[in-house]
N, C-alpha and C. Protein backbone atom coordinates (compact mmCIF):
# COMPACT_ATOMS: atom_id res chain seq x y z
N UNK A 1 23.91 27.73 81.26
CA UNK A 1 24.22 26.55 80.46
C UNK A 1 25.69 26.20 80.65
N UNK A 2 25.71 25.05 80.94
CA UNK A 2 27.42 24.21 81.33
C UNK A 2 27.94 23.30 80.05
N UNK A 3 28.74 24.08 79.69
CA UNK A 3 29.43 22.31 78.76
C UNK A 3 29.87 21.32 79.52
N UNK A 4 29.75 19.88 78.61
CA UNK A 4 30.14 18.71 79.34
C UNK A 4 31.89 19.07 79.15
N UNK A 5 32.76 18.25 79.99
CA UNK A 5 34.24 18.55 79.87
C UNK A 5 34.76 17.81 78.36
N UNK A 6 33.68 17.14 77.70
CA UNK A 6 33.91 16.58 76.30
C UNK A 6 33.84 18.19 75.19
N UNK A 7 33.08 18.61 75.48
CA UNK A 7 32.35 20.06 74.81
C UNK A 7 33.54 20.95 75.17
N UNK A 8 33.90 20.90 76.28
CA UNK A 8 34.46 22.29 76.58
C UNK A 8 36.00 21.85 75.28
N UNK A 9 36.96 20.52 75.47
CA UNK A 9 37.65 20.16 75.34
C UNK A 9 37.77 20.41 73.65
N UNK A 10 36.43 19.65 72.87
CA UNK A 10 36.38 20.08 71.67
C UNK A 10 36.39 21.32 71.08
N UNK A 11 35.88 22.54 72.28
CA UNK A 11 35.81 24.02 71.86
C UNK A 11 37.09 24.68 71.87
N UNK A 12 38.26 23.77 72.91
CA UNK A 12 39.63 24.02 73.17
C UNK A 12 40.45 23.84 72.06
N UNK A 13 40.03 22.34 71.72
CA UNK A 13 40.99 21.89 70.52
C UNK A 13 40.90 22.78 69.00
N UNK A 14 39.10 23.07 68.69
CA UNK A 14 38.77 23.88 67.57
C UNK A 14 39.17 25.05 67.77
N UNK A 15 39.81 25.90 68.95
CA UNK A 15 40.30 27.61 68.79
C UNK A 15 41.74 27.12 68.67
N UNK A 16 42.24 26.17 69.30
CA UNK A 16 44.05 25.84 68.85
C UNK A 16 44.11 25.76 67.58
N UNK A 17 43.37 24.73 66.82
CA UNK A 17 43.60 24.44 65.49
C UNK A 17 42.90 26.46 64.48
N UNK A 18 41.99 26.66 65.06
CA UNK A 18 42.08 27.64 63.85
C UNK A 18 42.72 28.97 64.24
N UNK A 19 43.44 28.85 65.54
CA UNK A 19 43.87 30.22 65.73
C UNK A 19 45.27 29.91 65.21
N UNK A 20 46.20 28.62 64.92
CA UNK A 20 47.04 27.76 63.98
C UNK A 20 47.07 28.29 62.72
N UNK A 21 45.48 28.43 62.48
CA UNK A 21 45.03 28.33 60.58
C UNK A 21 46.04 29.02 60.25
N UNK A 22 45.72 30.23 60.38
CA UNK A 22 46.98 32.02 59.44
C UNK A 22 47.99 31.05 59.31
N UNK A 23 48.80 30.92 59.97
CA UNK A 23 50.15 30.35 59.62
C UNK A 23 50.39 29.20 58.39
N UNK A 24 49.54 28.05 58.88
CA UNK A 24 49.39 26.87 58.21
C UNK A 24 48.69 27.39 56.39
N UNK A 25 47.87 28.45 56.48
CA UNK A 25 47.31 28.78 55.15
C UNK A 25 48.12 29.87 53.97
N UNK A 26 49.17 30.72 54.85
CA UNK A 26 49.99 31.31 54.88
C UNK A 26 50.77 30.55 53.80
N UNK A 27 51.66 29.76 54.65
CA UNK A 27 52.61 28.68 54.06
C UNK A 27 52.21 27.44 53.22
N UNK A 28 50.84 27.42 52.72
CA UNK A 28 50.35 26.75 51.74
C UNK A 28 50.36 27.77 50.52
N UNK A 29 49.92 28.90 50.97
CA UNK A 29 50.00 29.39 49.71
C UNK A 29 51.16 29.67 48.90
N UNK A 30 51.83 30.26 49.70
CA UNK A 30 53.57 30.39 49.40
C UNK A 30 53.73 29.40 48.49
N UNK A 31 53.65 28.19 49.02
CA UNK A 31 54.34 27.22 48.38
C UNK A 31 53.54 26.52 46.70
N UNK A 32 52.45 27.03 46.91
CA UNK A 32 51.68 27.04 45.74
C UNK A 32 52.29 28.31 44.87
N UNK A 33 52.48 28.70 45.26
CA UNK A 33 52.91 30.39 44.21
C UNK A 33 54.55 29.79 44.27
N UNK A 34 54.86 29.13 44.93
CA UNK A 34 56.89 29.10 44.17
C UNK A 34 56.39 27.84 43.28
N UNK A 35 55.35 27.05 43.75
CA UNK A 35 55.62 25.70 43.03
C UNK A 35 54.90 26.36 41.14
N UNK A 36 54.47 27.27 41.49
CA UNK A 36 53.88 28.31 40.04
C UNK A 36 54.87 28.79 39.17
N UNK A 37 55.40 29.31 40.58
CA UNK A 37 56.58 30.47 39.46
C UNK A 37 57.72 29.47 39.36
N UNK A 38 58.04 28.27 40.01
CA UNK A 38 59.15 27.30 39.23
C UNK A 38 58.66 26.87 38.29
N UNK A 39 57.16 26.10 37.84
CA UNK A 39 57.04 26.00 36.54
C UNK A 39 57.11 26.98 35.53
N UNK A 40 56.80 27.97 35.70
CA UNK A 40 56.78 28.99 35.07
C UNK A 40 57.73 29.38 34.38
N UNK A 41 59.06 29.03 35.08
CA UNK A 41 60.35 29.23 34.41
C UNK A 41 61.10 27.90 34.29
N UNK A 42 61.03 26.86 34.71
CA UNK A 42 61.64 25.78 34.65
C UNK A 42 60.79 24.79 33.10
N UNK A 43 59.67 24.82 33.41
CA UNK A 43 58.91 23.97 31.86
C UNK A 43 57.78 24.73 31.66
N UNK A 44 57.99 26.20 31.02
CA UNK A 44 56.53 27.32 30.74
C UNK A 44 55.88 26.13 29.89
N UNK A 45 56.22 25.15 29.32
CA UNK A 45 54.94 24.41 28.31
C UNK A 45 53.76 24.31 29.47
N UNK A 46 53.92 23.84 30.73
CA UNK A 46 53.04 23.12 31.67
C UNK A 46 51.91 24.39 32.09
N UNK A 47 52.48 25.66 32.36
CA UNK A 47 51.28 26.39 32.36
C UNK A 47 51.90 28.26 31.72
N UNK A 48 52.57 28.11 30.71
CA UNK A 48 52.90 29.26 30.06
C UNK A 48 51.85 29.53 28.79
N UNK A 49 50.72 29.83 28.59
CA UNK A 49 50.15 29.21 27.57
C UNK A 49 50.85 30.20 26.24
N UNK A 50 51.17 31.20 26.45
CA UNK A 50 52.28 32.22 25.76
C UNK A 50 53.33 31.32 24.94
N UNK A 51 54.25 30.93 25.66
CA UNK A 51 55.00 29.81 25.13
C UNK A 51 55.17 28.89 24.16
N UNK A 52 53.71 28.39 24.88
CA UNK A 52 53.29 26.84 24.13
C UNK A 52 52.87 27.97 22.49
N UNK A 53 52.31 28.68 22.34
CA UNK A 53 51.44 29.40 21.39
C UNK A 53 52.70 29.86 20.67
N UNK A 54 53.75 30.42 21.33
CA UNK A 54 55.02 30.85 20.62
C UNK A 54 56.05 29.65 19.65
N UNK A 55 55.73 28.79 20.58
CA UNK A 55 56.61 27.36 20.45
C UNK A 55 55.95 26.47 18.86
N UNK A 56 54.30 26.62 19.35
CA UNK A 56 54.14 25.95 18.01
C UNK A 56 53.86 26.51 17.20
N UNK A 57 53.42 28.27 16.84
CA UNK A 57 53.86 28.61 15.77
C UNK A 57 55.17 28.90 14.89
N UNK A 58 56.43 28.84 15.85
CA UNK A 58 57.97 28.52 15.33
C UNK A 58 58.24 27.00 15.04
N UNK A 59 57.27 26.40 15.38
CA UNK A 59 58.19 24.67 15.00
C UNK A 59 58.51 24.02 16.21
N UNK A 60 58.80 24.88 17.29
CA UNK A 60 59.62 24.61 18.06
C UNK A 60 59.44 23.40 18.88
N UNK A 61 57.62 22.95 18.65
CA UNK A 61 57.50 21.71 19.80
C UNK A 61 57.84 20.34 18.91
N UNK A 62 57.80 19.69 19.24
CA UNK A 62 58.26 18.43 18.28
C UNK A 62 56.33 18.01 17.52
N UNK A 63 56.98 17.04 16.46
CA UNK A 63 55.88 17.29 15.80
C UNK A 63 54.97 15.85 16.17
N UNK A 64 55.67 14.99 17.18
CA UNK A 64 54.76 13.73 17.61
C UNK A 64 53.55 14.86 18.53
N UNK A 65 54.07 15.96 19.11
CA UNK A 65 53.14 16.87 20.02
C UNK A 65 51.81 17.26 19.41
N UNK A 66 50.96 16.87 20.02
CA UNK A 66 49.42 17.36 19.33
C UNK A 66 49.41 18.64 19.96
N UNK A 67 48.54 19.92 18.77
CA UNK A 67 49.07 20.86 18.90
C UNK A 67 47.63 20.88 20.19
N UNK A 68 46.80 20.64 19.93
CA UNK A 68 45.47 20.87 21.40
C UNK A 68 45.89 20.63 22.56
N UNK A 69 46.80 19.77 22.87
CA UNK A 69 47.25 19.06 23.98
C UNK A 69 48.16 19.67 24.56
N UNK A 70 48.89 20.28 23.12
CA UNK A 70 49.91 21.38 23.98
C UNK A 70 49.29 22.54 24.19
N UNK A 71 48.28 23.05 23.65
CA UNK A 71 47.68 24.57 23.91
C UNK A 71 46.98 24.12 25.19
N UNK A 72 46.30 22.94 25.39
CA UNK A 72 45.04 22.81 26.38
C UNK A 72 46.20 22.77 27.97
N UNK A 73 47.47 22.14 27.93
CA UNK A 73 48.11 21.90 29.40
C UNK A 73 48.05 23.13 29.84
N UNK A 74 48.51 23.99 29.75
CA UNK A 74 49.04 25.16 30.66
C UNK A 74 47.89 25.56 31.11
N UNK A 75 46.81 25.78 30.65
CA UNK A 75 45.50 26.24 30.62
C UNK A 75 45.23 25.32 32.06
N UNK A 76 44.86 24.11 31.73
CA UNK A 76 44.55 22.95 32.80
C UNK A 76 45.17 23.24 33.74
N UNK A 77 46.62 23.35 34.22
CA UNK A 77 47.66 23.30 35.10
C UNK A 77 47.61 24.45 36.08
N UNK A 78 47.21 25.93 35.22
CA UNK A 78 46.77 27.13 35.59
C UNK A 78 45.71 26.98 36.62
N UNK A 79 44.15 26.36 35.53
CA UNK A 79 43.46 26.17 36.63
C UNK A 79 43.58 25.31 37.72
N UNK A 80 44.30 24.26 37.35
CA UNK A 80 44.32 23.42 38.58
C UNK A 80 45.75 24.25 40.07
N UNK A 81 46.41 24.90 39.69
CA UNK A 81 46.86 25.56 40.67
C UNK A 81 45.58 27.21 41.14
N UNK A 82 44.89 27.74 40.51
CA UNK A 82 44.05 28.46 41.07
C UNK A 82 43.06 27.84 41.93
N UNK A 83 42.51 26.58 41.15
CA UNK A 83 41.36 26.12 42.25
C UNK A 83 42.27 25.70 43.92
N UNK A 84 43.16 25.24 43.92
CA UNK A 84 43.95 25.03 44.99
C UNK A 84 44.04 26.03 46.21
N UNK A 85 44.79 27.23 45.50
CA UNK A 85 44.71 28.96 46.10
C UNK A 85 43.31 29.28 46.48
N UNK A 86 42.28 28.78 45.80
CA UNK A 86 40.94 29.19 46.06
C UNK A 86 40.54 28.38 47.34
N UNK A 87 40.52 27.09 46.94
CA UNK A 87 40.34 26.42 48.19
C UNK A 87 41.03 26.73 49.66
N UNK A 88 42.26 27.25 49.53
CA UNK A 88 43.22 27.40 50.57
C UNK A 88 42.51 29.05 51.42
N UNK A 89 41.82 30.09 50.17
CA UNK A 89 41.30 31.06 50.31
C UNK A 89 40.09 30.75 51.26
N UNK A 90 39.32 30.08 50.83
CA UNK A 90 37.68 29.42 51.46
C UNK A 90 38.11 28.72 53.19
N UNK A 91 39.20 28.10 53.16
CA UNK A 91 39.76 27.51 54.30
C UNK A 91 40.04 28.78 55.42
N UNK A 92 40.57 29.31 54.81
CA UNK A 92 40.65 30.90 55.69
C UNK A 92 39.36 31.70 56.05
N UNK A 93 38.62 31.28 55.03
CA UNK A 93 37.33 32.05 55.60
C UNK A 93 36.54 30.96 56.40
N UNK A 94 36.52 30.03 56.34
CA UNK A 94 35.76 29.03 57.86
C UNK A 94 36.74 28.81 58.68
N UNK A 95 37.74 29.23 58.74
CA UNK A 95 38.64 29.57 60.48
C UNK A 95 38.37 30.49 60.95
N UNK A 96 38.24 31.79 59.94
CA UNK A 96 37.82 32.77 60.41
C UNK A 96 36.41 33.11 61.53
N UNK A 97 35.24 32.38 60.51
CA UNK A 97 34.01 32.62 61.06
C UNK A 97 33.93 31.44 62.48
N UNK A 98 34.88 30.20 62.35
CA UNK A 98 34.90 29.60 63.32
C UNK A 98 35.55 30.20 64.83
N UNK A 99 36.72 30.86 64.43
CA UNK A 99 37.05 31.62 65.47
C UNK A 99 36.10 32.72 66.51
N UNK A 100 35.45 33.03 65.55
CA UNK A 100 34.44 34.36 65.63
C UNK A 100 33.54 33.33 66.60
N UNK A 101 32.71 32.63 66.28
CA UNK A 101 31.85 31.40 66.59
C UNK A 101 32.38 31.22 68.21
N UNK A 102 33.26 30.45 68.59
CA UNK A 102 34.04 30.07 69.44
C UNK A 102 33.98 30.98 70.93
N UNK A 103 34.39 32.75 69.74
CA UNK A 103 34.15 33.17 70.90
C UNK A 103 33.30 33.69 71.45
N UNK A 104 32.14 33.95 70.83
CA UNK A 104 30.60 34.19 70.84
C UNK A 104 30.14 32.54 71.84
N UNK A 105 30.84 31.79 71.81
CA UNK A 105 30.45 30.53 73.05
C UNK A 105 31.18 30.78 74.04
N UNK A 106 32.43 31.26 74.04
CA UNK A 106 33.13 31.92 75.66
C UNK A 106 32.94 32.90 76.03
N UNK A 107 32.08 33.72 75.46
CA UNK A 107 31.25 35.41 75.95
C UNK A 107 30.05 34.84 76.58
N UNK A 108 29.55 34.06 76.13
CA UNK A 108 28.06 32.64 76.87
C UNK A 108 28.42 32.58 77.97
N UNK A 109 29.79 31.64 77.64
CA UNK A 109 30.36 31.11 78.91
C UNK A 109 30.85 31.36 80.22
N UNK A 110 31.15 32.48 79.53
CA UNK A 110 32.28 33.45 80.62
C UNK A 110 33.51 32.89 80.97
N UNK A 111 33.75 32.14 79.76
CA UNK A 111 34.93 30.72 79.89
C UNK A 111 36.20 31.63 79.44
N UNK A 112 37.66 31.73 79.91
CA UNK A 112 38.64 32.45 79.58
C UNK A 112 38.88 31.71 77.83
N UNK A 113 39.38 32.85 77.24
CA UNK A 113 39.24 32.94 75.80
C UNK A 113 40.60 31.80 75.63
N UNK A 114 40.16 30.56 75.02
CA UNK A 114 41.09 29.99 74.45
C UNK A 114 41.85 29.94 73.26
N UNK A 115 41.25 31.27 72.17
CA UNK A 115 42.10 31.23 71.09
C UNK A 115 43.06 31.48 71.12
N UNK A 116 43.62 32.16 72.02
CA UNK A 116 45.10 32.68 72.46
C UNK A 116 45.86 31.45 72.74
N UNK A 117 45.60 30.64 73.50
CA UNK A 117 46.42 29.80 74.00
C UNK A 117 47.78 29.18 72.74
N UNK A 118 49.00 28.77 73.72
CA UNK A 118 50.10 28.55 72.95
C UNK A 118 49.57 26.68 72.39
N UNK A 119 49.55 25.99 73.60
CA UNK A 119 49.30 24.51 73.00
C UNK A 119 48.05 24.17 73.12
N UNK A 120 47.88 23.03 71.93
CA UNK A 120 46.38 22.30 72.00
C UNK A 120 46.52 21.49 73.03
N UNK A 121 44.71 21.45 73.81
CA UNK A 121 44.50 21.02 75.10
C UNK A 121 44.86 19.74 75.23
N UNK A 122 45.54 18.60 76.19
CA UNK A 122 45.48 17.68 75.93
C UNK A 122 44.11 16.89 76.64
N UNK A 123 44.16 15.62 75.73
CA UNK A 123 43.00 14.68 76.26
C UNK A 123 43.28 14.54 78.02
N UNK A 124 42.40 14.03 78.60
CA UNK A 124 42.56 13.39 79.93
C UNK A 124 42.03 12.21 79.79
């Protein structure tokens, strides 16, 4: 069995891009975990729920603040930075199995292993 040079090209471009992934998922997460731990210490109301719980049993939030709204953010903010990490997690696992994939088609092929390669293939 022969790939067309469209096939082969797409199998080129899909081992550049996920043998890429580590790095690119790497440095998403990072930046999800500083953009965490700066809220964390810069405005704990947004996802400290400790805080917020400390804050309005001292008085401390102003009193236009609904107290649900302030208990419910951090909570929200929390999850909405976990589902992110999660997603970024799931992304790592279909590069993974795609890589795997890829080369289970150049063991077929007997095609030299392109996940290694430094640059993505160009078009012709």
């Amino acid at each position: 069995m022969q790939l067309s040079p469209e096939e082969s090209l797409f199998i080129a471009r899909r081992s550049w891009l996920s043998n890429n992934w580590p790095l690119v998922g790497k440095t998403l997460l990072v930046l999800v975990l500083t953009l965490t731990a700066w809220l964390w210490t810069s405005t704990p109301h947004l996802v400290n729920p400790w805080a917020v719980a400390a804050d309005l049993q001292s008085g401390a939030l102003p009193d236009a603040s609904i107290p649900l709204m302030a208990a419910l953010l951090p909570m929200m903010t929390l999850t909405l930075l976990l589902f992110i990490a999660l997603a970024i997690g799931l992304a790592f696992s279909a590069f993974a199995n795609e890589r795997r994939l890829i080369r289970i088609i150049n063991q077929r092929l007997s095609l030299k292993d392109p996940i290694h390669e430094e640059q993505p293939p160009e078009e012709k």
